[in-house]
PDB file of N, CA and C in Angstrom:
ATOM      1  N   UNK A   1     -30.042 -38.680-134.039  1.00  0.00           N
ATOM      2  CA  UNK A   1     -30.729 -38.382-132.787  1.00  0.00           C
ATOM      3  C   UNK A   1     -31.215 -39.681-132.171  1.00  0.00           C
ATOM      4  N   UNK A   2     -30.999 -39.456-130.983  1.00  0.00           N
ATOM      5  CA  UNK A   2     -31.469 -41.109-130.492  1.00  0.00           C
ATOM      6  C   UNK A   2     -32.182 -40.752-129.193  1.00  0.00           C
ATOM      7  N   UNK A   3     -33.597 -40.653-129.787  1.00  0.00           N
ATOM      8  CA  UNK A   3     -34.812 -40.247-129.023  1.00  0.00           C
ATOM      9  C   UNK A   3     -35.302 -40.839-128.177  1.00  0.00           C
ATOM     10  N   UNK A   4     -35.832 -40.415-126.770  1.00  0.00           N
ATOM     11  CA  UNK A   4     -36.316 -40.641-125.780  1.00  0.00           C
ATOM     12  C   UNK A   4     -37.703 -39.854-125.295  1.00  0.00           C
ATOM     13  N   UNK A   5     -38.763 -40.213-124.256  1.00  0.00           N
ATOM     14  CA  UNK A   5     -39.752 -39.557-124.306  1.00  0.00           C
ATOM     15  C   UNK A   5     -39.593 -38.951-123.041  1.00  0.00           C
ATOM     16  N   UNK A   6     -40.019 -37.920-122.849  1.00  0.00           N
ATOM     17  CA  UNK A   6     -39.793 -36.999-122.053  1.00  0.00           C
ATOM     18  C   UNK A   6     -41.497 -36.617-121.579  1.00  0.00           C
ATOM     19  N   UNK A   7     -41.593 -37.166-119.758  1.00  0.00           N
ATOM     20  CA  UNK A   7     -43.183 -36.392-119.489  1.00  0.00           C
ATOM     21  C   UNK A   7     -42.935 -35.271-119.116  1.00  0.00           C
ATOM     22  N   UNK A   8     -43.823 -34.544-119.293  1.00  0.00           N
ATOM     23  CA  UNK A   8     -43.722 -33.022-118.342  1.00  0.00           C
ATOM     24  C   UNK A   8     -45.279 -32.723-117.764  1.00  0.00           C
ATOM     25  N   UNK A   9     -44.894 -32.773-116.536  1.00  0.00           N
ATOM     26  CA  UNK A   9     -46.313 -32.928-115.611  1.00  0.00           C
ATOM     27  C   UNK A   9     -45.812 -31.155-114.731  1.00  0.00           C
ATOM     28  N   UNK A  10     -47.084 -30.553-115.384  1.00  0.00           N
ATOM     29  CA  UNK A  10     -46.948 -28.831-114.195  1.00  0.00           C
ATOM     30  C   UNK A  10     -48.201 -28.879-113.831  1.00  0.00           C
ATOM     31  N   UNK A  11     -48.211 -27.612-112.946  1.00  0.00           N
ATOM     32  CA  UNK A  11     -49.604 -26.903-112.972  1.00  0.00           C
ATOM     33  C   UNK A  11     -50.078 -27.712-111.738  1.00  0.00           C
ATOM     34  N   UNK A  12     -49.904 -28.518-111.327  1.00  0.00           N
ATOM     35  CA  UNK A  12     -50.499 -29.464-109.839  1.00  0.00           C
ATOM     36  C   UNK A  12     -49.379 -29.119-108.825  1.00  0.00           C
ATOM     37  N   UNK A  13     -49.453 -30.517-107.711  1.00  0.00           N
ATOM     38  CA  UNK A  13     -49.253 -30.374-106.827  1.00  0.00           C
ATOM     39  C   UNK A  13     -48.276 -32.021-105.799  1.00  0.00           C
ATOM     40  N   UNK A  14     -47.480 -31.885-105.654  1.00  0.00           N
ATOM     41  CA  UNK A  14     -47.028 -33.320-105.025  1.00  0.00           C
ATOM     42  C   UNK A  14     -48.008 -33.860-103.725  1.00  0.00           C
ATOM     43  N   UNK A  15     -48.366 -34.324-103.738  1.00  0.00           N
ATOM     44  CA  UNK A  15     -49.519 -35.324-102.328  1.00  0.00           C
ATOM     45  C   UNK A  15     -48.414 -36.806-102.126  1.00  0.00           C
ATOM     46  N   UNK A  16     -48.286 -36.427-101.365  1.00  0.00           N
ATOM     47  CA  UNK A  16     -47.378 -37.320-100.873  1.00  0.00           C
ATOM     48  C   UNK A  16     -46.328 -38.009-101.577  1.00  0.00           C
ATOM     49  N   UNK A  17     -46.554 -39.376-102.579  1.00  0.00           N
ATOM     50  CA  UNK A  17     -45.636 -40.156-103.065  1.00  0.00           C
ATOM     51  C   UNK A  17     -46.226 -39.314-104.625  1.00  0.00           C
ATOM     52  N   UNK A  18     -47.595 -38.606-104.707  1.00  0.00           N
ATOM     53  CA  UNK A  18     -48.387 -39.048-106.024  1.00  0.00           C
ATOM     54  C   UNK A  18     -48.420 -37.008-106.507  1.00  0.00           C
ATOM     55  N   UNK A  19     -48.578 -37.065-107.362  1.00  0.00           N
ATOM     56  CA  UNK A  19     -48.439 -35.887-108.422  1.00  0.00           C
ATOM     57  C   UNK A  19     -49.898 -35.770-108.800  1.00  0.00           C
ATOM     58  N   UNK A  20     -50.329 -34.554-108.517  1.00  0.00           N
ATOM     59  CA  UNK A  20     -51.892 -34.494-108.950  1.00  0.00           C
ATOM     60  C   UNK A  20     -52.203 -33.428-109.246  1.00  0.00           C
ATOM     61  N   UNK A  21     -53.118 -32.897-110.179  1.00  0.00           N
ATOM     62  CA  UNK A  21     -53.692 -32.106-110.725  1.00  0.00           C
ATOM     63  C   UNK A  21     -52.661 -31.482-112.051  1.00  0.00           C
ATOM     64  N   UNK A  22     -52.860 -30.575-112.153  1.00  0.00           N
ATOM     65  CA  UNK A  22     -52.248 -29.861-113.615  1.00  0.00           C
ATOM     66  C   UNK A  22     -52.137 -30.525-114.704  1.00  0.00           C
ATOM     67  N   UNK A  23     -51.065 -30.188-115.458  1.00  0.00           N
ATOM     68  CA  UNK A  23     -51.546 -31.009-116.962  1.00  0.00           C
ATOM     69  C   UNK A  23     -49.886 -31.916-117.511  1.00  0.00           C
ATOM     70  N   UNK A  24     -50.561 -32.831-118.150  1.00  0.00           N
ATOM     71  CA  UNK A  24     -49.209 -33.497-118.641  1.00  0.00           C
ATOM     72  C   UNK A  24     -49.194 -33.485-120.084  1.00  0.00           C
ATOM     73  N   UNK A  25     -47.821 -33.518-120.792  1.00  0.00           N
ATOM     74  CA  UNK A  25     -47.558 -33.308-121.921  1.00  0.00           C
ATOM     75  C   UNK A  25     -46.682 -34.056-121.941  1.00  0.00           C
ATOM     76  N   UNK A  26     -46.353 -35.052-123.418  1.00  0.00           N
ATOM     77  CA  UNK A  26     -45.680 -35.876-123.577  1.00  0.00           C
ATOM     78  C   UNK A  26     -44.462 -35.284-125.004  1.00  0.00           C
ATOM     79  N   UNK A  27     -43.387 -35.135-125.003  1.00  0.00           N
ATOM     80  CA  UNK A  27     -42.347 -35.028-126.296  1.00  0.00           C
ATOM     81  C   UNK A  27     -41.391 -35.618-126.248  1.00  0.00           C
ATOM     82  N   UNK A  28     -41.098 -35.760-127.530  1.00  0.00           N
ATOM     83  CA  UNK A  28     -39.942 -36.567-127.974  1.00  0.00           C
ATOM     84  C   UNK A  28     -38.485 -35.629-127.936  1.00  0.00           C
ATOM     85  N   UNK A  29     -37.355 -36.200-127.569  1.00  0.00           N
ATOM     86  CA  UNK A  29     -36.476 -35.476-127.185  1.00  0.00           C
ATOM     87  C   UNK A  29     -35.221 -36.351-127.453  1.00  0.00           C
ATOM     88  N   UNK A  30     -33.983 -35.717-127.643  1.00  0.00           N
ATOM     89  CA  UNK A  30     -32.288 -36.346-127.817  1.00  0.00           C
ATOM     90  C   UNK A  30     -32.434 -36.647-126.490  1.00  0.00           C
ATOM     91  N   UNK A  31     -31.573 -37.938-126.516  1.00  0.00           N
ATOM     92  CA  UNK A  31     -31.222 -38.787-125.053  1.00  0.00           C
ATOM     93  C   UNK A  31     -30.083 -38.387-124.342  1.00  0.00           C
ATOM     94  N   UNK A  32     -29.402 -37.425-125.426  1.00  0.00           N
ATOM     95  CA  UNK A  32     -28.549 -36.921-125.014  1.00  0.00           C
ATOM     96  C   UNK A  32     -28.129 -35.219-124.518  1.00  0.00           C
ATOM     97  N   UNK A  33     -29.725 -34.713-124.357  1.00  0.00           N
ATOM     98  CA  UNK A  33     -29.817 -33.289-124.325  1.00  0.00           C
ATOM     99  C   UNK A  33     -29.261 -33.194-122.702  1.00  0.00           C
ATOM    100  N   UNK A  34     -28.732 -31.571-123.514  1.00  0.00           N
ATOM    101  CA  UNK A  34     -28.148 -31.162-122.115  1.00  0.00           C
ATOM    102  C   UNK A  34     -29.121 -30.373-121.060  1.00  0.00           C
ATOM    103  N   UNK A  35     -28.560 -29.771-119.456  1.00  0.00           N
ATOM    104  CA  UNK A  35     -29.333 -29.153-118.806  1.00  0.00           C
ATOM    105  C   UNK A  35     -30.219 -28.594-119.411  1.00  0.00           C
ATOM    106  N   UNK A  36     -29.437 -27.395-120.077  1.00  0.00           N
ATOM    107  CA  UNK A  36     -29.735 -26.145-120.289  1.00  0.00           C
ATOM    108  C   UNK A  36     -31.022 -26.553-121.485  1.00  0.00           C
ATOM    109  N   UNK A  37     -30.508 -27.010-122.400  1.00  0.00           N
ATOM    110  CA  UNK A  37     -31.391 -27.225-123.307  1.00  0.00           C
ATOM    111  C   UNK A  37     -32.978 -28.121-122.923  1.00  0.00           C
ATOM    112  N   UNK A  38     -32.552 -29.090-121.838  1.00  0.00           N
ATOM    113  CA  UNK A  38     -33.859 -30.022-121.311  1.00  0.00           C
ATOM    114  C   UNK A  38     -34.783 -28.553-120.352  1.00  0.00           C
ATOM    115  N   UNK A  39     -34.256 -27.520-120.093  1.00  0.00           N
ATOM    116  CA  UNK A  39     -34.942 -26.452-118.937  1.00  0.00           C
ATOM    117  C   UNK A  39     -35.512 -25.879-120.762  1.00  0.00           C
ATOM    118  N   UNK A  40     -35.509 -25.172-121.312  1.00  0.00           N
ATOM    119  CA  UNK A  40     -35.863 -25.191-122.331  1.00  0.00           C
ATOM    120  C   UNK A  40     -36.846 -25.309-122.958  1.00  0.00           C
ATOM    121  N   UNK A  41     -36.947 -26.494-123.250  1.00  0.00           N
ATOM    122  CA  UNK A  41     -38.463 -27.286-123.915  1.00  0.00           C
ATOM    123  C   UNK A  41     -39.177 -27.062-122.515  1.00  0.00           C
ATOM    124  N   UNK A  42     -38.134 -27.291-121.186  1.00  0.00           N
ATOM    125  CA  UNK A  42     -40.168 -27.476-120.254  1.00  0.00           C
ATOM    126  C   UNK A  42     -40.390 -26.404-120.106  1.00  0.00           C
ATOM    127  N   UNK A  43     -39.778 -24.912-120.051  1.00  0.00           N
ATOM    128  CA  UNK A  43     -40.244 -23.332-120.020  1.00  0.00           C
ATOM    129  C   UNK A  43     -40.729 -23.688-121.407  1.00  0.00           C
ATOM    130  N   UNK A  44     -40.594 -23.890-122.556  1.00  0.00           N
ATOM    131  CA  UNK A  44     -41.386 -23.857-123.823  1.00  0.00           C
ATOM    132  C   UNK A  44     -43.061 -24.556-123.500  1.00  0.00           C
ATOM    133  N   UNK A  45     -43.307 -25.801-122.893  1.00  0.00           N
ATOM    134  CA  UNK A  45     -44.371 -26.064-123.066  1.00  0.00           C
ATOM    135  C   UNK A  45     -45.307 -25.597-122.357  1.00  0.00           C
ATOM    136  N   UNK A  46     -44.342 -25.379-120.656  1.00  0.00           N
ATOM    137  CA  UNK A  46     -45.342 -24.586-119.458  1.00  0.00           C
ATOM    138  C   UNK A  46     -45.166 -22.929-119.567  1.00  0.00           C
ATOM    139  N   UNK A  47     -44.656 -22.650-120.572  1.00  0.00           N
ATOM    140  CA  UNK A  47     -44.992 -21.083-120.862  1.00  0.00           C
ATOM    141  C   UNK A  47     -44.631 -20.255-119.255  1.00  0.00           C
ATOM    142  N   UNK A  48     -43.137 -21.176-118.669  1.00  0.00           N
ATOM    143  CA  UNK A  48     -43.185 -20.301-117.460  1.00  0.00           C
ATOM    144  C   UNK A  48     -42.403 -19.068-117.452  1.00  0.00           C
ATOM    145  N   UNK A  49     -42.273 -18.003-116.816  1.00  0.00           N
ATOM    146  CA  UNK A  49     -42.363 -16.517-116.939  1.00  0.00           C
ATOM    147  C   UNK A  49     -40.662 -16.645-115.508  1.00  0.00           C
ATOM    148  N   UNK A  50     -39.391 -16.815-116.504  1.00  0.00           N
ATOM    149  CA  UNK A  50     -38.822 -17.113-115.930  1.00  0.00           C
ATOM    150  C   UNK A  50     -37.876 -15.687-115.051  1.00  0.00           C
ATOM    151  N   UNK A  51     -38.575 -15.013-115.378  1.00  0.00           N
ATOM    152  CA  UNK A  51     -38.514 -13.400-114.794  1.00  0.00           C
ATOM    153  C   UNK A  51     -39.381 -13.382-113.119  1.00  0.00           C
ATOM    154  N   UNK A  52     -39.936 -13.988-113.218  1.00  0.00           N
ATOM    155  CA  UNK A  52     -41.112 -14.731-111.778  1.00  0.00           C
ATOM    156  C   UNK A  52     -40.906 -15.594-111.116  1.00  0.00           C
ATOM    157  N   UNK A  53     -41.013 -17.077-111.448  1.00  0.00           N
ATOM    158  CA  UNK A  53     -40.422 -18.208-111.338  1.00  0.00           C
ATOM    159  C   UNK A  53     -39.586 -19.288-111.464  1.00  0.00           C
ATOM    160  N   UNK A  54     -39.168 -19.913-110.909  1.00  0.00           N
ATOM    161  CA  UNK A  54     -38.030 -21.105-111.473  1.00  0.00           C
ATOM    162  C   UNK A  54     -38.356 -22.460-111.370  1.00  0.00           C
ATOM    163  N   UNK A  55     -37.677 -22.735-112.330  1.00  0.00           N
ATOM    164  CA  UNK A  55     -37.984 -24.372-112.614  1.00  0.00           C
ATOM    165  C   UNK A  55     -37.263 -24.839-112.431  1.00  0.00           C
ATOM    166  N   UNK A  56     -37.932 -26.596-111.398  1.00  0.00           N
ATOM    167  CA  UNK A  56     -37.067 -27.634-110.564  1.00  0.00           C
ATOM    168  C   UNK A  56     -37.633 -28.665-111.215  1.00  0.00           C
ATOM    169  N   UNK A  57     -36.327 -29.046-111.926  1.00  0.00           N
ATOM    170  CA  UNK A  57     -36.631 -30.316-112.681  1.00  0.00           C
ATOM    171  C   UNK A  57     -35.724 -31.409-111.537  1.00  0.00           C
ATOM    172  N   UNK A  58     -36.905 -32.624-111.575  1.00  0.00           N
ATOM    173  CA  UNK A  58     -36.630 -34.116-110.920  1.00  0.00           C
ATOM    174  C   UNK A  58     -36.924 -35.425-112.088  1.00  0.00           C
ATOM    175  N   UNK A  59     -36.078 -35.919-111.278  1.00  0.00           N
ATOM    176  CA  UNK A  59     -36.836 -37.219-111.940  1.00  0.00           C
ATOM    177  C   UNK A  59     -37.267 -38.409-111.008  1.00  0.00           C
ATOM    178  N   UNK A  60     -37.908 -39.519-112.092  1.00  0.00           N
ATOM    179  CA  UNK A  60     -38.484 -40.076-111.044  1.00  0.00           C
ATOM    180  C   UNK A  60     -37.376 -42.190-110.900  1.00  0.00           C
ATOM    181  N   UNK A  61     -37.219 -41.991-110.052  1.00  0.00           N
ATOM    182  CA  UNK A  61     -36.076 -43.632-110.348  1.00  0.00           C
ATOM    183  C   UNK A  61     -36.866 -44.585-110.195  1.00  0.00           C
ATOM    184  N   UNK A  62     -36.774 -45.368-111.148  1.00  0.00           N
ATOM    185  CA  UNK A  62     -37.264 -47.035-111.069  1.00  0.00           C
ATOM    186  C   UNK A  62     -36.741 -47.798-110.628  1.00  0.00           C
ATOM    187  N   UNK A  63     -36.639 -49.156-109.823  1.00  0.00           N
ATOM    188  CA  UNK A  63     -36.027 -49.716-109.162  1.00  0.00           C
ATOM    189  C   UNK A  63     -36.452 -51.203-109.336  1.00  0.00           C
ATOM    190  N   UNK A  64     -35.327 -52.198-109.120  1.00  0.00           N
ATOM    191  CA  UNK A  64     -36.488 -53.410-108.498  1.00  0.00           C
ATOM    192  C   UNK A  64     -36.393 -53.539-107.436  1.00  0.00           C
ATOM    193  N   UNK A  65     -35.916 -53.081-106.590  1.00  0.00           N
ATOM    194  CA  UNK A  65     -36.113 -52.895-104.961  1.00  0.00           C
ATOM    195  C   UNK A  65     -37.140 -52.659-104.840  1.00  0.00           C
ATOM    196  N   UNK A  66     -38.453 -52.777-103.520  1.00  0.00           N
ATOM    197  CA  UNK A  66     -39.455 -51.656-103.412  1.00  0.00           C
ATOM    198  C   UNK A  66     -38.406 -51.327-102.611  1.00  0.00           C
ATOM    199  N   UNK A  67     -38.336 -49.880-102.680  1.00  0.00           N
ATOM    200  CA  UNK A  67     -37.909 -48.646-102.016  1.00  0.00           C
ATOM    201  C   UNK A  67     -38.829 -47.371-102.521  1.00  0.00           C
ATOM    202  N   UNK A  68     -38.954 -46.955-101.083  1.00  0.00           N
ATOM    203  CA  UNK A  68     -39.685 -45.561-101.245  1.00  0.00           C
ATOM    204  C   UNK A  68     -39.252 -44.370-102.133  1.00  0.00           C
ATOM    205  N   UNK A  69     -39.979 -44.116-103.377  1.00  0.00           N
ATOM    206  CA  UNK A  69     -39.915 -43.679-104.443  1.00  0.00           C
ATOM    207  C   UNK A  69     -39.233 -42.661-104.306  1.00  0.00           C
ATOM    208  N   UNK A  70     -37.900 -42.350-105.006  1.00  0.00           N
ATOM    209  CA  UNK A  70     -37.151 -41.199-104.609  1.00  0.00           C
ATOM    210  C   UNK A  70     -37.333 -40.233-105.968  1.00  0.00           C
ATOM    211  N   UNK A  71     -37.198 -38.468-105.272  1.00  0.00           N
ATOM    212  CA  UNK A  71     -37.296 -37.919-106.571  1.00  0.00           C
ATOM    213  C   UNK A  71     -36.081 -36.809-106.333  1.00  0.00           C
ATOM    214  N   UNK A  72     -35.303 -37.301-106.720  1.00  0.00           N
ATOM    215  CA  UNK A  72     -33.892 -36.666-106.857  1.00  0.00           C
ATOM    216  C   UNK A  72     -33.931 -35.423-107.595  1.00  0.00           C
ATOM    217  N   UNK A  73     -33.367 -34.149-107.329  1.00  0.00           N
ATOM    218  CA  UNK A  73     -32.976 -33.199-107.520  1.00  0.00           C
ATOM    219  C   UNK A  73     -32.161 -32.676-108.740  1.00  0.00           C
ATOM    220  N   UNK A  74     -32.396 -32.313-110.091  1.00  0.00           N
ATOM    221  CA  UNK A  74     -31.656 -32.583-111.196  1.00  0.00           C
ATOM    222  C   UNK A  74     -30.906 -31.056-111.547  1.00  0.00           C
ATOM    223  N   UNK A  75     -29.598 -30.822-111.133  1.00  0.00           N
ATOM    224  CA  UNK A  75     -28.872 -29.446-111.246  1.00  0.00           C
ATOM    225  C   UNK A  75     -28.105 -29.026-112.026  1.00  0.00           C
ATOM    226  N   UNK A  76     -28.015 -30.006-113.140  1.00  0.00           N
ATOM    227  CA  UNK A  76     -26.994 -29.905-114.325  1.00  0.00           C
ATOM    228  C   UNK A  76     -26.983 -31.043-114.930  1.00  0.00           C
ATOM    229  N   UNK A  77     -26.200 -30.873-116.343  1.00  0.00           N
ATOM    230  CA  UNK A  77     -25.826 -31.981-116.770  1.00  0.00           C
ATOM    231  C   UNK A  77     -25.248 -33.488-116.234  1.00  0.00           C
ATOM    232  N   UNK A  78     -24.388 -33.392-115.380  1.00  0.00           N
ATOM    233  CA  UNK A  78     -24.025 -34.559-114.063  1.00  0.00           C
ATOM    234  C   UNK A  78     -24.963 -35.598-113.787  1.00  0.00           C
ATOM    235  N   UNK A  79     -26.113 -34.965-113.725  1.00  0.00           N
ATOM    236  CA  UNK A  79     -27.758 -35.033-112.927  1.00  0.00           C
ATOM    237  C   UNK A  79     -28.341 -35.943-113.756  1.00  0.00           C
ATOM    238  N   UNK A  80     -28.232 -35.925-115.194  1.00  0.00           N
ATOM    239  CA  UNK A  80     -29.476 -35.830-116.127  1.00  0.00           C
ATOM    240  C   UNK A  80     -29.308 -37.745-116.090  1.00  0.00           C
ATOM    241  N   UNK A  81     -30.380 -38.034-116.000  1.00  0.00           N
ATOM    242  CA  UNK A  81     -30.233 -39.893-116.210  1.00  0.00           C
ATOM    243  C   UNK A  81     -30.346 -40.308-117.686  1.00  0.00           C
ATOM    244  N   UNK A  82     -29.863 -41.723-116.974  1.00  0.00           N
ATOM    245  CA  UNK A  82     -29.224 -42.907-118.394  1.00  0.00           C
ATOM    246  C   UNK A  82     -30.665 -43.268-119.224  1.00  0.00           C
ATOM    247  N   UNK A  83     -30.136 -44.202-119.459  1.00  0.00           N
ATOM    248  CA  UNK A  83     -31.482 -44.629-120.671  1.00  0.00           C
ATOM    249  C   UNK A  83     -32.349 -45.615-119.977  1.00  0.00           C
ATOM    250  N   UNK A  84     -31.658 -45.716-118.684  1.00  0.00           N
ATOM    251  CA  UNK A  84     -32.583 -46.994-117.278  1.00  0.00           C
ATOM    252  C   UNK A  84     -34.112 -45.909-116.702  1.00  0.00           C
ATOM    253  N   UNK A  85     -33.099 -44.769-117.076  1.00  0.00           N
ATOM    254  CA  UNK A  85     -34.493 -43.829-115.926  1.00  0.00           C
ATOM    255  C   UNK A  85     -35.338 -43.428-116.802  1.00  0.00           C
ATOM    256  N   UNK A  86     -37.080 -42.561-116.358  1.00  0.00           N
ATOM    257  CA  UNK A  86     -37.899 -42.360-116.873  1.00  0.00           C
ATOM    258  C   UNK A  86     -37.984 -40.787-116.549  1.00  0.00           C
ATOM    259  N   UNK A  87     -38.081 -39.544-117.373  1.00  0.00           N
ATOM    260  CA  UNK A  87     -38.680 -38.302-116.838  1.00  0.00           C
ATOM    261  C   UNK A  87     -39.626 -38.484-116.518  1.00  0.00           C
ATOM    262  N   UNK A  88     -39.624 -37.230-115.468  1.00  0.00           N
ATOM    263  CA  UNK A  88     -40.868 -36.562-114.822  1.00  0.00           C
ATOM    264  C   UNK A  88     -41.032 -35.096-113.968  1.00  0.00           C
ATOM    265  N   UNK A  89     -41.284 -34.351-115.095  1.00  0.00           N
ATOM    266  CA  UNK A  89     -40.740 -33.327-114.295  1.00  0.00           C
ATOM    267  C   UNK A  89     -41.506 -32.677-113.564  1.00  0.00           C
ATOM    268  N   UNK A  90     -41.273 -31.647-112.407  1.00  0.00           N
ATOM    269  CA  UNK A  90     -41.880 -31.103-110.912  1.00  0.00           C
ATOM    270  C   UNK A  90     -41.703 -29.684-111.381  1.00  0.00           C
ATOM    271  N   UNK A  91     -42.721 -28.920-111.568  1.00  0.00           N
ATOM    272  CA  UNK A  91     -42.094 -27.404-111.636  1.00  0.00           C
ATOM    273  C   UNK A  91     -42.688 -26.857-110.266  1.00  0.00           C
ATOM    274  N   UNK A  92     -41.582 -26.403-109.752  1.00  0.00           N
ATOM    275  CA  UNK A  92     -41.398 -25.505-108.566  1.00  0.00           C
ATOM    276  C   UNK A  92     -41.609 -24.178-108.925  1.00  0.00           C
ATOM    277  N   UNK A  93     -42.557 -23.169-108.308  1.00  0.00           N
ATOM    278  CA  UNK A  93     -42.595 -22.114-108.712  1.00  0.00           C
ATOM    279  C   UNK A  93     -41.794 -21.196-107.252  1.00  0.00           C
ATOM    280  N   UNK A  94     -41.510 -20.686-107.540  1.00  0.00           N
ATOM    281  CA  UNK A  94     -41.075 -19.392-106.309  1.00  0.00           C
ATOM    282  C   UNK A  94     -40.834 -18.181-106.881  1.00  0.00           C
ATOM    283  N   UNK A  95     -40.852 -17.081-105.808  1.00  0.00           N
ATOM    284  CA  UNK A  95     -40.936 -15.965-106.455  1.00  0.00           C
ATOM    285  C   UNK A  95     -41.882 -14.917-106.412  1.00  0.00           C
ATOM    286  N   UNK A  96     -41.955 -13.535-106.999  1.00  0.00           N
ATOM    287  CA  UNK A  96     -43.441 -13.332-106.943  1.00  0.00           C
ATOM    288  C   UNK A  96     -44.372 -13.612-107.731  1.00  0.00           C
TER     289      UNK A  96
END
C-alpha cells in the first residue's frame, strides 16, 4: 500500500476562496484508490444518508503560479489526482 493522506472537510460551507465551518477529519488511504472506493470512506466518516443526499468530491490544486485557486470537479477514476495534488473534499448535499 502506498499511503497518502486524505482531508475530509463536511458539515460547513464554501465563502468564497475559503471553506468554513463543519468538521475536518484526517485518514490514511492507498494512493491508488479508486472512485468508488475514495466516495466510500467519505460517506463512512460523514455518515451521509445517501438515500437523501450526494456527495461532490473536489480537490484542491497547488500550483507555483499564483492563480486563482481552482477546485475541480472529481467524477471518476480519470479525475482522481497524482501524488503532486493534495485532497480536500466538498460535500454537496442535495435532495430532500
Amino acid at each position: 500500500m502506498d499511503p497518502t493522506k486524505l482531508v475530509i472537510t463536511y458539515g460547513g460551507e464554501w465563502v468564497e476562496n475559503f471553506y468554513e465551518g463543519g468538521e475536518t477529519e484526517f485518514v490514511k488511504v492507498c494512493r491508488n484508490l479508486t472512485y468508488g472506493k475514495l466516495s466510500r470512506v467519505v460517506q463512512d466518516i460523514t455518515n451521509v444518508d445517501l438515500t437523501r443526499f450526494t456527495i461532490e468530491l473536489r480537490t484542491l490544486v497547488d500550483t507555483v503560479v499564483r492563480l486563482r485557486p481552482a477546485q475541480p470537479k472529481i467524477k471518476d477514476d480519470s479525475d482522481c489526482p497524482n501524488n503532486k495534488t493534495h485532497w480536500c473534499s466538498r460535500i454537496k448535499y442535495t435532495g430532500a
